[in-house]
N, C-alpha and C. Protein backbone atom coordinates (compact mmCIF):
# COMPACT_ATOMS: atom_id res chain seq x y z
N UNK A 1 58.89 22.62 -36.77
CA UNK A 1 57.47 22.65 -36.93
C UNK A 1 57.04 24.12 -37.00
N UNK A 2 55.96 24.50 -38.04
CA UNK A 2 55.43 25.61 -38.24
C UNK A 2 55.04 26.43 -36.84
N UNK A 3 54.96 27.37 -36.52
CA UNK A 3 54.23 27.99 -35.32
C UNK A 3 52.93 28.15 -35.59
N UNK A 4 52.09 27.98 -37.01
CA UNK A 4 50.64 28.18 -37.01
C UNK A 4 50.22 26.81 -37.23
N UNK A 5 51.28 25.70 -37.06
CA UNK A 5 50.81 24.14 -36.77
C UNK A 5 50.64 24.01 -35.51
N UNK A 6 51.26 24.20 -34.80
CA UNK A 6 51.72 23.94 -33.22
C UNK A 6 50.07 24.91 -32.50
N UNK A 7 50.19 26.01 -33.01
CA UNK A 7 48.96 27.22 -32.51
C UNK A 7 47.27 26.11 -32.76
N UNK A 8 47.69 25.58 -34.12
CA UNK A 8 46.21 24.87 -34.72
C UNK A 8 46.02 23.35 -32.99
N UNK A 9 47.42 22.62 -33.42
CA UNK A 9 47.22 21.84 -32.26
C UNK A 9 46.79 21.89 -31.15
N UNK A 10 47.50 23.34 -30.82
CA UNK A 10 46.72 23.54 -29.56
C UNK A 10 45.13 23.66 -29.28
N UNK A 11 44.69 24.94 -30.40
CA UNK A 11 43.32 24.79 -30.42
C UNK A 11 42.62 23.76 -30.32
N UNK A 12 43.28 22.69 -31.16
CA UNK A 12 42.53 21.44 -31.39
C UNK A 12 42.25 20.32 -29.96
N UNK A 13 43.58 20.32 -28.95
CA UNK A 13 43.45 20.01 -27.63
C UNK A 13 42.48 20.73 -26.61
N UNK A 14 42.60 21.92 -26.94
CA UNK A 14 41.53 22.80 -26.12
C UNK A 14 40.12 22.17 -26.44
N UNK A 15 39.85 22.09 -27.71
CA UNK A 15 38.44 21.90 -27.85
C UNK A 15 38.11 20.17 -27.61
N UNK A 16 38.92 19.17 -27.49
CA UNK A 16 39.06 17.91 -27.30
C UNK A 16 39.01 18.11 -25.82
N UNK A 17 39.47 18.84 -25.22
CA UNK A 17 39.27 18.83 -23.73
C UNK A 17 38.12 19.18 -23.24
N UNK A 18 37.45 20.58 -23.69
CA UNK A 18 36.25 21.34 -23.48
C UNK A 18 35.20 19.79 -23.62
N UNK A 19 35.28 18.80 -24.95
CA UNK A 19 34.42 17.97 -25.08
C UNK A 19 34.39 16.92 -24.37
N UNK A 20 35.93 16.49 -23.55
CA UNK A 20 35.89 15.44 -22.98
C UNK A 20 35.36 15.52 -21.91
N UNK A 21 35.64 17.25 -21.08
CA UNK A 21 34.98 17.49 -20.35
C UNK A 21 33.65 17.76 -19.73
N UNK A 22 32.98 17.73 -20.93
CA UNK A 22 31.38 17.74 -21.37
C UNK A 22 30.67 16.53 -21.28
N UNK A 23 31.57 15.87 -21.68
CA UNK A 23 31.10 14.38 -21.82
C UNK A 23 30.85 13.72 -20.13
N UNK A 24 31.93 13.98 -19.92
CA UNK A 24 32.70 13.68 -18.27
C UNK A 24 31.33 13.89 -17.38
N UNK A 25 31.09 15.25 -16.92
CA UNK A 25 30.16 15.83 -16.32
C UNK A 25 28.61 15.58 -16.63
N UNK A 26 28.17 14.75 -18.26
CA UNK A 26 27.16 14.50 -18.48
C UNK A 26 26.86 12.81 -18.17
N UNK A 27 28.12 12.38 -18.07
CA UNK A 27 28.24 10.92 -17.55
C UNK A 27 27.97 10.89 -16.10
N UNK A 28 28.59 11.75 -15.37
CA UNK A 28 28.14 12.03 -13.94
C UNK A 28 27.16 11.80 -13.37
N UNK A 29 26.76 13.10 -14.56
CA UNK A 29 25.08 13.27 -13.67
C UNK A 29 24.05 11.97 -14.19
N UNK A 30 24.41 11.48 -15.35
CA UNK A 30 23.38 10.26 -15.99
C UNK A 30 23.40 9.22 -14.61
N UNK A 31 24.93 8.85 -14.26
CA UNK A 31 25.45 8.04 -13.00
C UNK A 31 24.56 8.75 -11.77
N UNK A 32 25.10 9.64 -11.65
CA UNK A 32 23.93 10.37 -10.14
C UNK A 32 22.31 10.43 -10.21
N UNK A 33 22.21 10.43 -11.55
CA UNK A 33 20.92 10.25 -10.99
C UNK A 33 19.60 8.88 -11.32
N UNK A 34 20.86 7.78 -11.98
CA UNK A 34 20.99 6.72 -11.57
C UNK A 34 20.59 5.70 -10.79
N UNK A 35 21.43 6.39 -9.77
CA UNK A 35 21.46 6.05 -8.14
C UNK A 35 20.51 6.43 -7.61
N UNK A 36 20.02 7.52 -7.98
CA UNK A 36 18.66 8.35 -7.24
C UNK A 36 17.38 7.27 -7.53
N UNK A 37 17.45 6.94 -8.85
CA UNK A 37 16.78 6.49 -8.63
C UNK A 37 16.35 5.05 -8.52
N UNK A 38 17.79 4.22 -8.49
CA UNK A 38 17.45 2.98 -7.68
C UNK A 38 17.09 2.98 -6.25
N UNK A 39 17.38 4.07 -5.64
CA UNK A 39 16.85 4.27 -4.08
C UNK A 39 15.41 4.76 -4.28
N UNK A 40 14.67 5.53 -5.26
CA UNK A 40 13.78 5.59 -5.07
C UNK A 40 13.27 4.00 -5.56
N UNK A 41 13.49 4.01 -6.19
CA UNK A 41 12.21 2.32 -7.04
C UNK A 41 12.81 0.91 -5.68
N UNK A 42 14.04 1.55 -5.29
CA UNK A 42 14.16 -0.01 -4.15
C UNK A 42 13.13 0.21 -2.57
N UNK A 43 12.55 1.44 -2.56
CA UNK A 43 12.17 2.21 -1.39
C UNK A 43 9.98 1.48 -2.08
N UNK A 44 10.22 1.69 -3.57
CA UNK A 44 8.81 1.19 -4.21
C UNK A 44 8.81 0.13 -3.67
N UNK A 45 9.53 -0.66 -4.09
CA UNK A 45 9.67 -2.43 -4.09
C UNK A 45 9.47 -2.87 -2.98
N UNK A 46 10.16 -2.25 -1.96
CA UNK A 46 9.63 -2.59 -0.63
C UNK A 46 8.26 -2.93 -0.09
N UNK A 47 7.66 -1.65 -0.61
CA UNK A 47 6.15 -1.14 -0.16
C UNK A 47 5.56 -2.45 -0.90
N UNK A 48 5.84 -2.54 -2.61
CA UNK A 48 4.72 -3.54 -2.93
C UNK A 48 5.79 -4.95 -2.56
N UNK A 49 6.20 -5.08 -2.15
CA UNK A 49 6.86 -6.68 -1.24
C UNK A 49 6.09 -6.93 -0.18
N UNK A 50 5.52 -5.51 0.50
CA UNK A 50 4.69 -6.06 1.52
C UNK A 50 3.41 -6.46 1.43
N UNK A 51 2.58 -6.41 0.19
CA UNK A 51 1.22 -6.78 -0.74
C UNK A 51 0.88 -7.91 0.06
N UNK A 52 1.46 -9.23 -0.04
CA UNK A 52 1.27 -10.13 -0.23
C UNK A 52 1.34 -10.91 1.31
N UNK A 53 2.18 -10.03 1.48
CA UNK A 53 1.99 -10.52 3.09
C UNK A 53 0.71 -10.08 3.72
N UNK A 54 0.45 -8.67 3.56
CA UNK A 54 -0.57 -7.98 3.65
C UNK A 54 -2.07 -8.63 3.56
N UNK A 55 -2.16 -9.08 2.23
CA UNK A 55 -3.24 -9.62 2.24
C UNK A 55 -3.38 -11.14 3.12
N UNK A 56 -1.91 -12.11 2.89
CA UNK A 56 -2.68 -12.91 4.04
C UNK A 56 -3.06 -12.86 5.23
N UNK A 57 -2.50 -11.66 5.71
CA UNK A 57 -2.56 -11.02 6.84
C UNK A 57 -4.02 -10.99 7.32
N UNK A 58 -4.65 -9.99 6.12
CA UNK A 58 -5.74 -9.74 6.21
C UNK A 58 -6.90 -11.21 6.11
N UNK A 59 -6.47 -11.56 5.63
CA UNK A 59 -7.11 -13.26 5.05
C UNK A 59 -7.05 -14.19 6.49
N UNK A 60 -6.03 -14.12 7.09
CA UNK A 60 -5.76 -14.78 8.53
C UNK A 60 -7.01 -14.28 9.39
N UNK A 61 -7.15 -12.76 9.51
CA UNK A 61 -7.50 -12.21 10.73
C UNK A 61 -9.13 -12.29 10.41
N UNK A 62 -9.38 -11.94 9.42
CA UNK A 62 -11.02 -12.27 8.64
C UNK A 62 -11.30 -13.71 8.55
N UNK A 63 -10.47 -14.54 9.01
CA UNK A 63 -11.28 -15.96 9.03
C UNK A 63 -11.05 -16.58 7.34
N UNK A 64 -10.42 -16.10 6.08
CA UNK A 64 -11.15 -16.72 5.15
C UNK A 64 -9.68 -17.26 4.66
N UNK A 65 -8.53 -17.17 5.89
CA UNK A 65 -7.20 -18.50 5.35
C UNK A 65 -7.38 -18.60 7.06
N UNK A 66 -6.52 -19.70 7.31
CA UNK A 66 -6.69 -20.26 8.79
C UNK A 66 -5.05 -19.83 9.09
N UNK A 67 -4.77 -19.32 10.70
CA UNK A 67 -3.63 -19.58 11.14
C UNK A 67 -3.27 -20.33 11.79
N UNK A 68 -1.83 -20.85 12.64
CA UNK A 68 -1.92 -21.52 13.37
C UNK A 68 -2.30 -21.51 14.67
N UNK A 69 -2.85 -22.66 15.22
CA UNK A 69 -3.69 -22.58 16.32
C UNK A 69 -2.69 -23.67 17.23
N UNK A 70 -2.11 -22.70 18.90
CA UNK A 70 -1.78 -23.52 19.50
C UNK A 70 -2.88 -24.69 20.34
N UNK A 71 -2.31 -25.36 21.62
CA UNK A 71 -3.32 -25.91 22.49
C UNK A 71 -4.09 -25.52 23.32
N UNK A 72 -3.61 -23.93 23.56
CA UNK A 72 -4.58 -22.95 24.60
C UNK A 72 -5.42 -21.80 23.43
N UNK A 73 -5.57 -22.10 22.22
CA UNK A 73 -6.75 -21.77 21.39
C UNK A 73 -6.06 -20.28 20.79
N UNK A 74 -5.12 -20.12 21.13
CA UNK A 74 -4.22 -18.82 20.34
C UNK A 74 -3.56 -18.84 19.31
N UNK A 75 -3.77 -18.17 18.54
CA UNK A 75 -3.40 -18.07 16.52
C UNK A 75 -2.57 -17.44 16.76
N UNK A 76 -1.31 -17.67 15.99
CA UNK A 76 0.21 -17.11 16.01
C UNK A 76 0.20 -17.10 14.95
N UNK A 77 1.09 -15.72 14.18
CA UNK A 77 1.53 -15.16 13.27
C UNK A 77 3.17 -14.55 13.63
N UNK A 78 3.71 -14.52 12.25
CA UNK A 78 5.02 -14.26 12.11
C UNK A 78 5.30 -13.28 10.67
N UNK A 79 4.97 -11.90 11.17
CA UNK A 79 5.46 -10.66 10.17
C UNK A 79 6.87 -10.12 10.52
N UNK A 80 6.93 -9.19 9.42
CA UNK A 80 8.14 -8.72 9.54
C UNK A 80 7.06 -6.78 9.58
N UNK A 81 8.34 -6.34 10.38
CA UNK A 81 7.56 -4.55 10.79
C UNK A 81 8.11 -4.00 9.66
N UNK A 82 7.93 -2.93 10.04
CA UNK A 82 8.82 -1.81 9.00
C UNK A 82 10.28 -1.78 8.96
N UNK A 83 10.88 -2.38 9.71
CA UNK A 83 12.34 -2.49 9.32
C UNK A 83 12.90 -3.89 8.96
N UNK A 84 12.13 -4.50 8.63
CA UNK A 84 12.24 -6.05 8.18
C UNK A 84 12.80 -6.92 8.98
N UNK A 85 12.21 -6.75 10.14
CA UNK A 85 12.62 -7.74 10.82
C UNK A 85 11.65 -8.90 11.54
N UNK A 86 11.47 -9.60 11.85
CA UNK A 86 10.38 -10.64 12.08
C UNK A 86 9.79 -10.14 13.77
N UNK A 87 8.64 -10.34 13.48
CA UNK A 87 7.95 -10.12 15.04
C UNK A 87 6.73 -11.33 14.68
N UNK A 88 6.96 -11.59 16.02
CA UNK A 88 6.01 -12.56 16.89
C UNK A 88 4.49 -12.26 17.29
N UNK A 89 3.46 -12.32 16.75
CA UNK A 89 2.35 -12.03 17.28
C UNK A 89 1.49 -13.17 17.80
N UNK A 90 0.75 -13.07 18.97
CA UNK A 90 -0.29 -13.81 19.04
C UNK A 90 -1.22 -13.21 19.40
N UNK A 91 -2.64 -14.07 18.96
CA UNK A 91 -4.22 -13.46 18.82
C UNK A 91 -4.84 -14.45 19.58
N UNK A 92 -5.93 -13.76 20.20
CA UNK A 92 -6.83 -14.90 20.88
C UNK A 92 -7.67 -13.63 20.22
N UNK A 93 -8.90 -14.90 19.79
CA UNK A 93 -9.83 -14.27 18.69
C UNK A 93 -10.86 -14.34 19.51
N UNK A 94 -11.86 -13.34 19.03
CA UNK A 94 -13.34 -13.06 19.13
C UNK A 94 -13.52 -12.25 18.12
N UNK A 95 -14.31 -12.90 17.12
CA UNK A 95 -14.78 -12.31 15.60
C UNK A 95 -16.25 -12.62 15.66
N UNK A 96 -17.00 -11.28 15.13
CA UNK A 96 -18.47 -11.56 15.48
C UNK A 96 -18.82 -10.72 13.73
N UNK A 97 -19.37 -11.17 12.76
CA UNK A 97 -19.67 -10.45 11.78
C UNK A 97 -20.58 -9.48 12.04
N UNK A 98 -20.23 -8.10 11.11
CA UNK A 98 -21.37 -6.94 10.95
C UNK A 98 -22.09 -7.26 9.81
N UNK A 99 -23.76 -7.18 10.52
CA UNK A 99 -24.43 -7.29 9.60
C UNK A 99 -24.67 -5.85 8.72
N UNK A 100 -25.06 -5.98 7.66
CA UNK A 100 -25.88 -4.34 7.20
C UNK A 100 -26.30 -3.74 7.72
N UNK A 101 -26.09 -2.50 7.54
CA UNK A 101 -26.98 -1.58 8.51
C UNK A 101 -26.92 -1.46 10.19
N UNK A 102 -25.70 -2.16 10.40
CA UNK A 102 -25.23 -2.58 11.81
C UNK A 102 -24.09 -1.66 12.48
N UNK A 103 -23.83 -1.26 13.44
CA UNK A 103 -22.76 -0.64 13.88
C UNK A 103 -22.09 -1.47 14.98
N UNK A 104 -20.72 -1.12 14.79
CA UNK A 104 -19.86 -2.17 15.52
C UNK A 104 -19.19 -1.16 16.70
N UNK A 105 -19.64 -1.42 18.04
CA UNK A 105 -19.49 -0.30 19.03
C UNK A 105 -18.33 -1.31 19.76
N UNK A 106 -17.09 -0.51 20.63
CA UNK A 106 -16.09 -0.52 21.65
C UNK A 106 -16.51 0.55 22.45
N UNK A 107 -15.94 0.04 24.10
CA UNK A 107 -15.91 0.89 25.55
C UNK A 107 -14.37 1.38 24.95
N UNK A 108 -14.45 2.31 25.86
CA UNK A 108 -13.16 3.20 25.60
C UNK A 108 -13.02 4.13 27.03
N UNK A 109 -12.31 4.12 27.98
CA UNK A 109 -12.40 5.00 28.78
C UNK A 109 -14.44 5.28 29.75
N UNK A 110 -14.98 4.23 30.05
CA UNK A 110 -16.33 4.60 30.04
C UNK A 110 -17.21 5.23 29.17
N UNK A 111 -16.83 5.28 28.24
CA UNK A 111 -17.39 5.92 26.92
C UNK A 111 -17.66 4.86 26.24
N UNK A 112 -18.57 4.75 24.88
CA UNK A 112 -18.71 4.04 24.04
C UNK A 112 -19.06 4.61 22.88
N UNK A 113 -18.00 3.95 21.94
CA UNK A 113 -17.59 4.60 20.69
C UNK A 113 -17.81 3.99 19.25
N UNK A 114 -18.10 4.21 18.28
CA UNK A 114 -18.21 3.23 17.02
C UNK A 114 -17.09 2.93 16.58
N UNK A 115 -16.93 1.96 16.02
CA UNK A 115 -15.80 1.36 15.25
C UNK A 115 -15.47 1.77 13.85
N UNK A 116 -14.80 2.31 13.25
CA UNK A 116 -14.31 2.39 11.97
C UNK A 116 -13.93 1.53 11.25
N UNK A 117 -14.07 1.61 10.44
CA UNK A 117 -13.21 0.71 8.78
C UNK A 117 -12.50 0.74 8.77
N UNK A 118 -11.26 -0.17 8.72
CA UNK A 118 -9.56 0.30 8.54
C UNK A 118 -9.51 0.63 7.05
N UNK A 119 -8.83 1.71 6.48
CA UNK A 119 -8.74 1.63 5.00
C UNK A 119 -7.22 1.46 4.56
């Protein structure tokens, strides 16, 4: 075999490598960041998974879905916290509507304080 065949081959492996290697490292990172961001959008999904609970939540405690009511007059609920795991709540209610123009006052320490809006 020629020595300026053998010299061409080689070049020709060098640059088949340089590309495979290009390729390699751009596959990587497509893969890495990938992953990035199924942890970010599975970290989304979470948040809006909790919507729905959320609102009946809110729907329970406002009176306008019903929960269950044992025989000593206490409404039990069953959420899950921030680490998805189920917790047990019970409520014994006293719900009094605000009218307009009304302020909704709590004792606090001998003090008395207004109530806020949860947002």
């Amino acid at each position: 075999m020629p020595a300026w065949f053998e010299t061409t081959l080689a070049i020709f492996a060098g640059i088949a490598a340089v590309f495979f290697f290009a390729k390699y490292r751009e596959t990587a990172a497509a893969l890495e960041e990938s992953e990035r961001m199924k942890y970010k959008l599975s970290k989304d999904l979470d948040r809006y998974r909790d919507v729905p609970q959320l609102r009946a939540l809110r729907d329970g405690l406002t009176g306008e879905s019903s929960l269950p009511v044992d025989d000593e007059g206490r409404e039990h609920l069953v959420i899950r916290d921030g680490a998805r795991k189920l917790v047990h709540i019970t409520i014994t209610r006293t719900a009094a509507p605000v009218g307009d123009g009304e302020v909704a006052r709590y004792r606090a320490g001998g003090e008395e304080r207004t109530l806020e809006e949860l947002n």
